[in-house]
Protein backbone atom coordinates (compact mmCIF):
# COMPACT_ATOMS: atom_id res chain seq x y z
CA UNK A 1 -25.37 4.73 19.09
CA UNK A 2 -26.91 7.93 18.76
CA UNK A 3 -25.01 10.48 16.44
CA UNK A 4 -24.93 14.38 18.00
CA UNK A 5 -24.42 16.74 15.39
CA UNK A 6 -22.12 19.64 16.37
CA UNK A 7 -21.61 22.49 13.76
CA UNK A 8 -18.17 23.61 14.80
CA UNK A 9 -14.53 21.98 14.73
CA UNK A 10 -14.77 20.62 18.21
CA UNK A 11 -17.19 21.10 20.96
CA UNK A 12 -15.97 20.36 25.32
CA UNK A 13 -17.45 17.61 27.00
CA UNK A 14 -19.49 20.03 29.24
CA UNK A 15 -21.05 21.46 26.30
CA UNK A 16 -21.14 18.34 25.19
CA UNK A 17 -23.57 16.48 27.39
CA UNK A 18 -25.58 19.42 27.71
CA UNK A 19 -26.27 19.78 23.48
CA UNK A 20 -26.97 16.40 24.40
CA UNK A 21 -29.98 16.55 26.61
CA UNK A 22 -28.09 14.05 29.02
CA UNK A 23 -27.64 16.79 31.97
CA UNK A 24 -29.42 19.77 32.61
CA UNK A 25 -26.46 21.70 34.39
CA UNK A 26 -22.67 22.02 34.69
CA UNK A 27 -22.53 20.65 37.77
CA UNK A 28 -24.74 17.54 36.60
CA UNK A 29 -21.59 16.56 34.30
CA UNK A 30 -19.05 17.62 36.79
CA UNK A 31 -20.53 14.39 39.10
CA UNK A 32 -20.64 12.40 36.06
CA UNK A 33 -17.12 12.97 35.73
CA UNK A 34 -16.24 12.88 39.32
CA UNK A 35 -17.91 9.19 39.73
CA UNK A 36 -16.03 8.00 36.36
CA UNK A 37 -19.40 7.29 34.74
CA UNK A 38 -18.31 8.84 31.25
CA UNK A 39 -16.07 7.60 28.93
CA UNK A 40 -14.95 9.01 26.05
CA UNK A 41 -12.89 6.98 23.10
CA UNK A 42 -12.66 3.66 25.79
CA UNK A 43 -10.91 5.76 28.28
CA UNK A 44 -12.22 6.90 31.56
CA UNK A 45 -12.69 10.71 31.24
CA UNK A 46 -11.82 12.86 34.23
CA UNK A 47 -11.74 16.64 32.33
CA UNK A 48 -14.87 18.41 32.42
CA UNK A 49 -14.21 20.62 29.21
CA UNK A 50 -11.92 18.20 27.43
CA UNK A 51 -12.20 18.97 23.67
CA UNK A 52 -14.47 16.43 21.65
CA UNK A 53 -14.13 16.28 17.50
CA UNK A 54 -16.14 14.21 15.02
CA UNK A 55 -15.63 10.59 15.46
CA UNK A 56 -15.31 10.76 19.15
CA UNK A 57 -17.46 8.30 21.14
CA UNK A 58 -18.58 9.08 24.31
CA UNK A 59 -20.64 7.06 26.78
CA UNK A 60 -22.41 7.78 30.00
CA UNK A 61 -23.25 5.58 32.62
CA UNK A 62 -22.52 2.40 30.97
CA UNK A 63 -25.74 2.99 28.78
CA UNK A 64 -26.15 5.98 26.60
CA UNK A 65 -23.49 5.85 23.48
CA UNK A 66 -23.19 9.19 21.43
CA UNK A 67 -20.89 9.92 18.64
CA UNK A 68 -19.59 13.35 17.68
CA UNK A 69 -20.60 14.08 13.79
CA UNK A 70 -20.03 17.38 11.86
CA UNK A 71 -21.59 16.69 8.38
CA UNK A 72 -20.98 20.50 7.88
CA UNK A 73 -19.47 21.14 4.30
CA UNK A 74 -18.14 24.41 5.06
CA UNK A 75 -15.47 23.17 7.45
């Protein structure tokens, strides 16, 4: 599982996947979505900008597993 660092309280899944290097483009996520390829916390994710916080787990496409960390002191 690959840890994303984010550096503010929550991030959406659009930025997300993007921060990421998983899509290039909006619209690259919005199929994602749309063919129920990501999941985020075990649960099917059909929101393209739902909010994601540190200690979320998201995984695309059966394959790729990311986890949301802030390891910012300040917040």
């Amino acid at each position: 599982m690959e840890k994303i660092q984010i550096t503010t309280e929550y991030i959406n899944l659009m930025q997300f996947l993007k921060h990421a290097n998983i899509v290039m483009s909006g619209g690259e996520v919005k199929m994602l979505v749309d063919q129920a390829m990501v999941v985020v916390n075990g649960e099917i994710e059909t929101r393209y900008r739902r909010k994601l916080y540190p200690g979320d787990i998201v995984i695309v496409d059966d394959q790729i597993e990311l986890v949301v960390v802030n390891d910012n002191k300040e917040n």
